[in-house]
Protein backbone atom coordinates (compact mmCIF):
# COMPACT_ATOMS: atom_id res chain seq x y z
CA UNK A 1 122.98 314.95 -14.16
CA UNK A 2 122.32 318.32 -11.61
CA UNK A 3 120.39 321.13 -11.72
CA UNK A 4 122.11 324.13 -11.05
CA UNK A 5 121.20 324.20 -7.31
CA UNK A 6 121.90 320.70 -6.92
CA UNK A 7 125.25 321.28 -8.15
CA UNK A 8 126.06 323.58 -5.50
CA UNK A 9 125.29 320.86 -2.99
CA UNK A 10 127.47 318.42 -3.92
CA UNK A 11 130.53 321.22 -4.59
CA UNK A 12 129.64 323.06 -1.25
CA UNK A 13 130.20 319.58 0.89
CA UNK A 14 133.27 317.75 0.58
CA UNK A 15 131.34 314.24 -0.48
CA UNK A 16 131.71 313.50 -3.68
CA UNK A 17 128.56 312.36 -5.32
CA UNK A 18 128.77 308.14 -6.27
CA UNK A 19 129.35 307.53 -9.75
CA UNK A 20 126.95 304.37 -10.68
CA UNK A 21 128.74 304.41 -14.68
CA UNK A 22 128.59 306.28 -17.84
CA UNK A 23 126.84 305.50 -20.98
CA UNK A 24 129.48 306.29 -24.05
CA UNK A 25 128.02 306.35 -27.46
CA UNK A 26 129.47 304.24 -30.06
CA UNK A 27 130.78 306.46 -33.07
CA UNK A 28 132.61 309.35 -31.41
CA UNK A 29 135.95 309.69 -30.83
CA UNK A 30 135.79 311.76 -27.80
CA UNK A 31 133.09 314.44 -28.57
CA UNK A 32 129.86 315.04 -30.88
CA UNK A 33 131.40 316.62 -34.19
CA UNK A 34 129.91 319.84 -33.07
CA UNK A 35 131.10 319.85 -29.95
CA UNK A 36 129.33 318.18 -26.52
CA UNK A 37 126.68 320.29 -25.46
CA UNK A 38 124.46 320.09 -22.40
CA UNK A 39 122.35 317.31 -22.38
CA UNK A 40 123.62 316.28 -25.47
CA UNK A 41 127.01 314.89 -25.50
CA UNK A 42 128.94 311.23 -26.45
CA UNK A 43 129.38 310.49 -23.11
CA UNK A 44 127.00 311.01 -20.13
CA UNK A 45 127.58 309.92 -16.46
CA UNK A 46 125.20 308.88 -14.03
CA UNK A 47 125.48 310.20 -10.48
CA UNK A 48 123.69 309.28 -7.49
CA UNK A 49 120.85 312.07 -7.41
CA UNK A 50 120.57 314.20 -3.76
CA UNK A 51 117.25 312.59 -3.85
CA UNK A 52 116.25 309.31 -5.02
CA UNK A 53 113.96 309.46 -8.42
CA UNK A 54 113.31 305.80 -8.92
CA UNK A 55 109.79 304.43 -9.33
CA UNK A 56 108.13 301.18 -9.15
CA UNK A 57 105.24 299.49 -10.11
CA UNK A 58 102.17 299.58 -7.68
CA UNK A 59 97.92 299.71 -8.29
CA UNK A 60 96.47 297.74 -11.63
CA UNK A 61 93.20 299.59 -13.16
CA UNK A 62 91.27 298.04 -15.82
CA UNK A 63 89.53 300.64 -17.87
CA UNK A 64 86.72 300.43 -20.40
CA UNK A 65 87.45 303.31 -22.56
CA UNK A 66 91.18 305.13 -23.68
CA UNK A 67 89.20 308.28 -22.42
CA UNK A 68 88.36 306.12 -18.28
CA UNK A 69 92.13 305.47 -18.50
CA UNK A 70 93.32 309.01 -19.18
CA UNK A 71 91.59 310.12 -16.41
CA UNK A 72 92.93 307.55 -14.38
CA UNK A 73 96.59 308.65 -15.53
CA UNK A 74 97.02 311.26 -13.16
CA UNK A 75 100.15 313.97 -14.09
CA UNK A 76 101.19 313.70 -11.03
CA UNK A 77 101.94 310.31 -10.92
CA UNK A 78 104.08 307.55 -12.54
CA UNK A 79 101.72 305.42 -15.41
CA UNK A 80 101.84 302.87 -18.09
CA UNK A 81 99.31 302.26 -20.31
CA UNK A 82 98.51 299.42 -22.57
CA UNK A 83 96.03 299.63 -25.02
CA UNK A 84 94.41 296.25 -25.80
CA UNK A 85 91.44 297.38 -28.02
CA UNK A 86 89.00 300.33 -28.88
CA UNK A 87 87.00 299.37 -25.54
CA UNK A 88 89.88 298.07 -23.21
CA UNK A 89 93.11 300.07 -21.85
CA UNK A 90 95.05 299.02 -18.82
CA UNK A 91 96.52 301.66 -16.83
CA UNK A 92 99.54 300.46 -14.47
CA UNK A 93 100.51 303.18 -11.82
CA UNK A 94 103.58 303.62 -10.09
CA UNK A 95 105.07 304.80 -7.08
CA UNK A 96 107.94 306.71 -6.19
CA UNK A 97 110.93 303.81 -5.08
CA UNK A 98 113.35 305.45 -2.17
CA UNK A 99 116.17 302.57 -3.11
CA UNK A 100 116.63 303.78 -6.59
CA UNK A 101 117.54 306.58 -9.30
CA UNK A 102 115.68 306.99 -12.34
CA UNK A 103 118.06 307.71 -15.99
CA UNK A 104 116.12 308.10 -18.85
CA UNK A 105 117.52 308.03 -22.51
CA UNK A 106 116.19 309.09 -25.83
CA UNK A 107 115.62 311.21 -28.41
CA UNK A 108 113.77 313.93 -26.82
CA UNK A 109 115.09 317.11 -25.64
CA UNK A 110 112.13 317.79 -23.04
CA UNK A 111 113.10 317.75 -19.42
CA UNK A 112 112.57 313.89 -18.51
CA UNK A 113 115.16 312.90 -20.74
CA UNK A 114 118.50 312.99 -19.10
CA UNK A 115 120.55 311.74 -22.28
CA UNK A 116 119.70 313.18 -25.68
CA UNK A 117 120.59 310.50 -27.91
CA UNK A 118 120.79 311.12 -32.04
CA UNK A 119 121.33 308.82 -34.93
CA UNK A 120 125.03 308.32 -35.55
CA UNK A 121 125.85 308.94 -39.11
CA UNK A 122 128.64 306.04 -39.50
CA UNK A 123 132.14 307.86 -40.74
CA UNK A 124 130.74 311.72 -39.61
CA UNK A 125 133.69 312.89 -37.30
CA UNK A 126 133.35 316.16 -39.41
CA UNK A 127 130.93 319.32 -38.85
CA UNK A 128 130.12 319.03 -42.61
CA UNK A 129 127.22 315.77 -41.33
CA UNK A 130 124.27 317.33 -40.16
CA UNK A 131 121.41 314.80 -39.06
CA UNK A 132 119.10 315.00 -42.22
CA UNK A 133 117.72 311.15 -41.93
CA UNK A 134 114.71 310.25 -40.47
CA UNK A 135 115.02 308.84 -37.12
CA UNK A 136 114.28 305.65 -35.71
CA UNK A 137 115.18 306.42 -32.15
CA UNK A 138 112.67 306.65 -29.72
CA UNK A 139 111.87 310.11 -28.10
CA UNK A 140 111.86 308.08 -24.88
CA UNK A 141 114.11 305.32 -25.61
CA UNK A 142 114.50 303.79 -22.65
CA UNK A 143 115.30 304.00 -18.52
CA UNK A 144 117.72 302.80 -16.52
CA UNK A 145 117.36 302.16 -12.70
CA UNK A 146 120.32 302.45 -10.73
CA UNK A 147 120.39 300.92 -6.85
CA UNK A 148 121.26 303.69 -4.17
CA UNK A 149 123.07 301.46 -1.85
CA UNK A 150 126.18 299.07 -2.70
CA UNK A 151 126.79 297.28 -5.25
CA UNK A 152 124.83 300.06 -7.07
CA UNK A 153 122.97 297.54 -9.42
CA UNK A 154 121.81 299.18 -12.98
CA UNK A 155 118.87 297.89 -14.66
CA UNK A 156 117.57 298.65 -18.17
CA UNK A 157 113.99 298.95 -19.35
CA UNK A 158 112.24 299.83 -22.27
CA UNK A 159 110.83 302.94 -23.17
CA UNK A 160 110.70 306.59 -20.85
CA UNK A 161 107.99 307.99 -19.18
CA UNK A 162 107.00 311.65 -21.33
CA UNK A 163 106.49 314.73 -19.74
CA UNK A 164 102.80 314.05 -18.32
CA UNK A 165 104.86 311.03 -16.33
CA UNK A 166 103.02 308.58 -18.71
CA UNK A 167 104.14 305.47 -21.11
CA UNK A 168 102.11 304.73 -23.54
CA UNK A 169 101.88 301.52 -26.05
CA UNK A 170 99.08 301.46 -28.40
CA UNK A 171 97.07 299.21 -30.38
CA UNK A 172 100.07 298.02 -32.56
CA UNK A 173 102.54 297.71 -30.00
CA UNK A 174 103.52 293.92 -29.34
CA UNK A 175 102.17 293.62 -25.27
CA UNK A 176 100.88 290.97 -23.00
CA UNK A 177 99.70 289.64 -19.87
CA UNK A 178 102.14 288.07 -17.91
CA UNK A 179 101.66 284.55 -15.85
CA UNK A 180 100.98 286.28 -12.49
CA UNK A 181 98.57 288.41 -13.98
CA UNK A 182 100.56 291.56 -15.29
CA UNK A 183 101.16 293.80 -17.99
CA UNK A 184 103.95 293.77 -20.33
CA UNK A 185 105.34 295.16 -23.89
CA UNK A 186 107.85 296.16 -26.15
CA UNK A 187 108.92 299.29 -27.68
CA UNK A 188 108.05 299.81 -31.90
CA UNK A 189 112.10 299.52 -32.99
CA UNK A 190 113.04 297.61 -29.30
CA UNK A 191 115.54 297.86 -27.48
CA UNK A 192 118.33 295.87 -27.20
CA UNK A 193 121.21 294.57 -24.92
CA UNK A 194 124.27 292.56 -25.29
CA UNK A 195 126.02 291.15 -21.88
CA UNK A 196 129.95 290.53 -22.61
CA UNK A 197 131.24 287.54 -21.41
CA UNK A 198 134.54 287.69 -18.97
CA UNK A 199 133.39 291.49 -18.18
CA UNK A 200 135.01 294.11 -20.06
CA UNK A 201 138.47 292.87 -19.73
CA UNK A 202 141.47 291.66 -22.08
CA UNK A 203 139.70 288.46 -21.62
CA UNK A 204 135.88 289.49 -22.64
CA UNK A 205 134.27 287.93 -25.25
CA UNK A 206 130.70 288.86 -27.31
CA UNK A 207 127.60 288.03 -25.69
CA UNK A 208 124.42 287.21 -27.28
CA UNK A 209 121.81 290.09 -28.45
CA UNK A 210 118.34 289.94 -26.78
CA UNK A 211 115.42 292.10 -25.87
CA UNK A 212 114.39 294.18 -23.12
CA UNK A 213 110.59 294.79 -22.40
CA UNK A 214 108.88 297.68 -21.11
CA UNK A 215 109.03 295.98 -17.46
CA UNK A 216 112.49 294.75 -17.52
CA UNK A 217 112.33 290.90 -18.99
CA UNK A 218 114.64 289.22 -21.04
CA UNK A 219 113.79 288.26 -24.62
CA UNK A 220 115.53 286.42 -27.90
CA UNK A 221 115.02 288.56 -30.74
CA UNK A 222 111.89 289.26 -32.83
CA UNK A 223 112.27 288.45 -36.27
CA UNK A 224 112.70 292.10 -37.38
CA UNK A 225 113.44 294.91 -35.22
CA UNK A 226 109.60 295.50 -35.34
CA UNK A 227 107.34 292.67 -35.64
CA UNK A 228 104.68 291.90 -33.76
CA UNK A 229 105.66 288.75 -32.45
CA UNK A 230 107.91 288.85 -29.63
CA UNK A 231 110.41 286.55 -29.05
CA UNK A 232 110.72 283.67 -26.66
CA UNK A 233 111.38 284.76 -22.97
CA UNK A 234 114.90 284.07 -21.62
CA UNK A 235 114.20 283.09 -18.04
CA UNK A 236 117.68 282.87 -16.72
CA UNK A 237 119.31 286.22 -17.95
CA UNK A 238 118.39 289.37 -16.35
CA UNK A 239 118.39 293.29 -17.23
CA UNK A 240 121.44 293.77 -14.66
CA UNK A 241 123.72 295.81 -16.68
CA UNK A 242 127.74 294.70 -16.48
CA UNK A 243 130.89 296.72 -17.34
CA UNK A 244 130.68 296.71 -21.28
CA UNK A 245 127.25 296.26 -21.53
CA UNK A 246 126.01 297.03 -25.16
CA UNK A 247 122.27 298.75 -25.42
CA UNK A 248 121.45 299.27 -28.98
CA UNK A 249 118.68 302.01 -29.43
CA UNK A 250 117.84 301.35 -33.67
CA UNK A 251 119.82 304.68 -34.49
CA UNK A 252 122.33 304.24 -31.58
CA UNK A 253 124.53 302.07 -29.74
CA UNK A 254 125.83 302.98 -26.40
CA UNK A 255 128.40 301.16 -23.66
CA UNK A 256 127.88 300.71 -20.38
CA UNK A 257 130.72 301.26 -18.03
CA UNK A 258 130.42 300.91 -14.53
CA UNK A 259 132.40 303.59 -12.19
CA UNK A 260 134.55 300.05 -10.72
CA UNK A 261 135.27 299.56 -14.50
CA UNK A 262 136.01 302.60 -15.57
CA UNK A 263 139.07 303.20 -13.02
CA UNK A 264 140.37 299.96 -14.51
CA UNK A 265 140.77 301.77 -17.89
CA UNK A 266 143.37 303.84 -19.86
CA UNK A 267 142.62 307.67 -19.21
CA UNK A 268 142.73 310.22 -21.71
CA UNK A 269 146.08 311.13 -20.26
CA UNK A 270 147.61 307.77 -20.36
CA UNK A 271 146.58 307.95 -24.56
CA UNK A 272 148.17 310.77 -24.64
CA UNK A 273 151.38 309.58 -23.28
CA UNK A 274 151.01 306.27 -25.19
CA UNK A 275 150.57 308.87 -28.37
CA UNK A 276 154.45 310.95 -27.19
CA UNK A 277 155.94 307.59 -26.73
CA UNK A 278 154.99 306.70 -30.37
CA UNK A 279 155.93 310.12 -31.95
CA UNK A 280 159.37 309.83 -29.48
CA UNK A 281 160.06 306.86 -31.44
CA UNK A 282 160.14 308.92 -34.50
CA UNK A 283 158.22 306.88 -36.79
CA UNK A 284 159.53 307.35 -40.43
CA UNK A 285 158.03 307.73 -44.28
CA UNK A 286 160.02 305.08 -46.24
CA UNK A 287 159.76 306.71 -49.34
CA UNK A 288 160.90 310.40 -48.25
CA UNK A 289 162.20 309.77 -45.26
CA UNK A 290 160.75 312.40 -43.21
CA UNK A 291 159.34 311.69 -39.50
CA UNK A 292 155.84 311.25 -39.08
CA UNK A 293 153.99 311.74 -36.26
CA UNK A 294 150.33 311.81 -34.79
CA UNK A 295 148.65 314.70 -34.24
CA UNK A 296 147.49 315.83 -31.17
CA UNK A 297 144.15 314.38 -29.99
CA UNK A 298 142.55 318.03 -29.96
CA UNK A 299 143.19 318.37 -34.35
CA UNK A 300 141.87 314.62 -34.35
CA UNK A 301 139.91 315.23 -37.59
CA UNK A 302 142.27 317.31 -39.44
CA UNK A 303 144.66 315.50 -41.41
CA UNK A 304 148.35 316.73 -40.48
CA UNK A 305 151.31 317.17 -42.63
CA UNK A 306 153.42 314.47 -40.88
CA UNK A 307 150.63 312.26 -40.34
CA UNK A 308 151.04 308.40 -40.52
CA UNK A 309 149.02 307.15 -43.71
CA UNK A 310 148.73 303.35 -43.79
CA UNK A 311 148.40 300.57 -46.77
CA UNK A 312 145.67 298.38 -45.16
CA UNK A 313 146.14 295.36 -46.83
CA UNK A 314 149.78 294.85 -45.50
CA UNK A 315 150.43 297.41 -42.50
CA UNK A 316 153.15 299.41 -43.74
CA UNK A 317 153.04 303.01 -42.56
CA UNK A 318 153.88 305.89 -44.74
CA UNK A 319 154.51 309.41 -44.57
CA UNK A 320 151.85 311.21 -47.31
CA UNK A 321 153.13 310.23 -51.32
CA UNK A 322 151.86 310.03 -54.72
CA UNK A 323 153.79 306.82 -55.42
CA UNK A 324 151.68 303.59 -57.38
CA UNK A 325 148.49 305.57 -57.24
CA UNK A 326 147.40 304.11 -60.56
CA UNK A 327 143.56 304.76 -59.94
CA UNK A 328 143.98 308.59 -59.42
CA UNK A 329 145.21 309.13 -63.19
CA UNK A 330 142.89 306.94 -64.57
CA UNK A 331 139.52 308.83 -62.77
CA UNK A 332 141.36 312.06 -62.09
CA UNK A 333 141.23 311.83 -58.01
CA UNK A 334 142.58 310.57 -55.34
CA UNK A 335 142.21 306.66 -55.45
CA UNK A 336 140.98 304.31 -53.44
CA UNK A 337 143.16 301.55 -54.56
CA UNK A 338 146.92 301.91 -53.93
CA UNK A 339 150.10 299.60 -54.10
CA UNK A 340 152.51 299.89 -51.30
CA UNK A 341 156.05 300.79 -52.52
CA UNK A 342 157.53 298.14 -49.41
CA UNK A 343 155.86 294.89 -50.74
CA UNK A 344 153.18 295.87 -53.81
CA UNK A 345 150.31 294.77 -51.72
CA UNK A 346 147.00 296.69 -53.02
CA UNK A 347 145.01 298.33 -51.30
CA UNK A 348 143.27 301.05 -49.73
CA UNK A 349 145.79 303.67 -48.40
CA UNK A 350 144.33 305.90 -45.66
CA UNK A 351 145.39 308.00 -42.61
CA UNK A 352 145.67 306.79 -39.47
CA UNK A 353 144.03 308.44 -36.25
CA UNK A 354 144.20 307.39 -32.89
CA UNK A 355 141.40 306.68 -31.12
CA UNK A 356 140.97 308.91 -28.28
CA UNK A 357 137.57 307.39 -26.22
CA UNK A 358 139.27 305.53 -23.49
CA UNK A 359 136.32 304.16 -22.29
CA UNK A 360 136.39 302.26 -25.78
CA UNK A 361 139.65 300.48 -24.60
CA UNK A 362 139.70 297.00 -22.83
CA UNK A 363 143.43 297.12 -21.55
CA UNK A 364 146.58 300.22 -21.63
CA UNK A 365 148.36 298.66 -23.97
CA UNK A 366 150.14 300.98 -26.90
CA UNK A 367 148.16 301.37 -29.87
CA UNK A 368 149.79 299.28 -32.48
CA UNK A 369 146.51 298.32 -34.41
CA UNK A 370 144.35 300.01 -37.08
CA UNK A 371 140.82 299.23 -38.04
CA UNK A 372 139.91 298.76 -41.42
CA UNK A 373 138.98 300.88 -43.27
CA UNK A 374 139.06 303.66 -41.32
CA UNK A 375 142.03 304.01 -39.87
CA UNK A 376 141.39 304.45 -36.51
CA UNK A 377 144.42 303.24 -34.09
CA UNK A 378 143.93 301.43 -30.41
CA UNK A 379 145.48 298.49 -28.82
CA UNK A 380 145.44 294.73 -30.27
CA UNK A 381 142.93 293.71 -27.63
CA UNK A 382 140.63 296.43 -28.51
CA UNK A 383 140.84 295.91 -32.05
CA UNK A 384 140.37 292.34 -31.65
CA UNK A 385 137.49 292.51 -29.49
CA UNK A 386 135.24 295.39 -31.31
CA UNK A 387 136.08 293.31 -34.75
CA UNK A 388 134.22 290.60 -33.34
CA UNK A 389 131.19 292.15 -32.39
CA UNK A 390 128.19 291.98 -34.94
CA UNK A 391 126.37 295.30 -34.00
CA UNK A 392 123.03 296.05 -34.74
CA UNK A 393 122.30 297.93 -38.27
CA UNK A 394 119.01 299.04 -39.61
CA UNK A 395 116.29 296.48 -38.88
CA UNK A 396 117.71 293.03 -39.50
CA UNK A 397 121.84 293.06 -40.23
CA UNK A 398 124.20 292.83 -38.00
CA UNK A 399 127.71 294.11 -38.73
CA UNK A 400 131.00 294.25 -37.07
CA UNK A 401 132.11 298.46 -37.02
CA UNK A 402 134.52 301.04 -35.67
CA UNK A 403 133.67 301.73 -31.82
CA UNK A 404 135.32 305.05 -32.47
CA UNK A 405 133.51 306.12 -35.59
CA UNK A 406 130.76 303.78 -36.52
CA UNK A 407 131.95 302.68 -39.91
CA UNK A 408 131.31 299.44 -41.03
CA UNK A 409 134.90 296.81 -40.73
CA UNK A 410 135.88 295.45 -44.24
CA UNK A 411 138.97 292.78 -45.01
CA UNK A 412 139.43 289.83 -43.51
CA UNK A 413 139.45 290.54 -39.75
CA UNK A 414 138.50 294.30 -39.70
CA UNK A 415 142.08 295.42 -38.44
CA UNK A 416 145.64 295.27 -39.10
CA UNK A 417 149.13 295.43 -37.16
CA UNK A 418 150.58 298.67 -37.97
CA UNK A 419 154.05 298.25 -39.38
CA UNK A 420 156.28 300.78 -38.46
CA UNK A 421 160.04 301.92 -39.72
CA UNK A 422 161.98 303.32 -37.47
CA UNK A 423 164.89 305.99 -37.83
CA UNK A 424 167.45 305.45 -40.68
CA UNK A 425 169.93 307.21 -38.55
């Protein structure tokens, strides 16, 4: 993230600047639905800044009144405070730390927010969903530290300091004093983090949700996603982020990919020669026969005369037909339930889209999978993997959903090998 004139810097000399990761939102297939837009965008990377911006903790005040401790947070300088009661507020100040880089994330647009995170609206690829629910992200969600030297160590914390350089948790905010004497809290809606295990390979496997306090420790899970009681500590897990690291914001989930990680993966060009060698292989309707093929990632929400449409309950791809749609007459629209003309399975009967967020991916293999039900093609690997992970939804469920639009997995595993026929000729 550079200003203008910092931009210059790095373009002007021939170093390019280290890449620590990117954060990808879960939900997007590529882009926002409106389009990315400054700080705003589904996918954000984080560069090592020209100067470092990290901070850390340093000089403990005890004040007697919330007005002793707002004098005591200075605007100049790097504070938490924790309110313990009408008469008692302690005021944590921090320093400026040369080893690391400062990221914050949230739902604020003012300038200490590097990453303007929204709600995603599960299912809204289209323009049509503008944000009209209430949200439960934090305006300063949370802040990641990110170590200047080798091996470039990200850690997550809760909550981001506002504009006046201040955290602040009140009265109702779950907070504590620590063994050796310090202060520490959580967030109202938390934040949370999920560690995969095996990295983010062909090999990883779902981790186990816990929660990350305002100075970096390790929890299990409240009981809701707000309750006052905080969970038990976890002392041998840390706040280290990994390749495929999962931070779920109550509103948003994003992925953490680290720049090592990353180079491992699929790139938008490799997709789209995965997506020529499938349309080469001219893919046909079995019903009329004509070739289908997928459109190309930039019309990814448009549906396309030749599109692939699939019967999820068996696999079998289809150009676009009216055949066995037995609902449709009876309601007078396009129904949900269909039966394929290949084996009569019933079922839902939907288009097929291929996911274009490589950093979704966990190997290069050709996308022969769907999720159910909303179509949305990868690799088996992928589809495998994200079908086993129960993500975070509302303040208590967990359910298993679409990296590449957010929609909640139905059937029995939440995807399906696609089924292809190929040319009669």
């Amino acid at each position: 993230m550079f200003s203008p004139d910092q931009e210059n810097i790095s373009t002007s000399s021939t170093k390019v600047p280290v890449k620590y990761g990117e954060l990808i939102v879960l939900g997007y297939n590529g882009s926002l639905p409106n389009g990315d837009r400054g700080r705003r965008k589904s996918r954000f990377a984080l560069f090592k800044r020209p100067k470092s911006s990290g901070v850390k903790p340093s000089t403990v005040h005890v004040a007697c009144t919330p007005q002793a401790a707002k004098a005591i947070s200075n605007k100049d300088q790097h504070s938490i405070s924790y309110t313990l009661s009408r008469v008692q507020t302690v005021v944590v100040e921090y320093t400026q730390d040369s080893n690391t880089d400062m990221f914050q994330i949230g739902r604020s647009t003012e300038s200490p927010i590097d990453f303007v995170v929204t709600d995603t609206v599960p299912g809204s690829q289209s323009n049509s969903d503008t944000q009209s629910v209430q949200s439960t992200i934090s305006r300063f969600a949370c802040r990641i530290m990110c170590q200047r030297t080798p091996p470039y160590t990200a850690r997550i914390y809760a909550a981001g300091f506002d504009s006046s350089k201040n955290i602040f948790l009140g009265e109702k905010a779950a907070k504590w004093k620590t063994s050796d004497g310090q202060m520490d809290g959580l967030t109202t809606n938390g934040v949370l983090v999920m560690h995969p295990r095996h990295g983010f390979t062909e090999d990883s496997k779902p981790g186990v949700w816990r929660e990350i306090s305002v100075c970096g420790n390790v929890f299990t899970l409240r009981e809701t996603r707000s309750a006052q009681q905080r969970g038990k500590m976890v002392d041998n897990e840390t706040q280290e982020l990994v390749d495929g690291s999962l931070i779920d914001l109550c509103g948003a989930t994003l992925l953490w990919r680290t720049a090592e990680g990353l180079s491992r993966t699929p790139t938008v060009k490799h997709l789209e020669a995965l997506r020529q060698e499938l349309n080469a292989a001219r893919p046909q309707c079995p019903v009329g026969f004509n070739t289908l093929a997928f459109p190309s990632m930039r019309r990814k929400d448009i549906v396309d005369e030749k599109q692939p449409w699939v019967y999820l309950n068996c696999g079998h791809v289809h150009g676009y037909h009216n055949w066995g749609n037995r609902d449709a007459e009876r309601d007078g629209r396009e129904g949900r339930e269909r039966e394929c003309p290949m084996c009569r399975a019933r079922g839902p009967y939907v288009p097929l889209w291929l996911g274009c967020e490589a950093g979704f991916y966990l190997d290069a293999a050709p996308p022969t999978h769907a999720f159910s039900p909303c179509g949305h093609v990868c690799s088996e690997k992928t589809a495998a993997y994200w079908s086993q992970i129960p993500l975070p939804h509302g303040t208590h469920t967990f359910h298993a959903a679409c990296p590449f639009c957010a929609q909640q997995l139905s059937g029995e595993q939440g995807y399906i090998r696609l089924i292809f026929q190929g040319p009669v000729d």
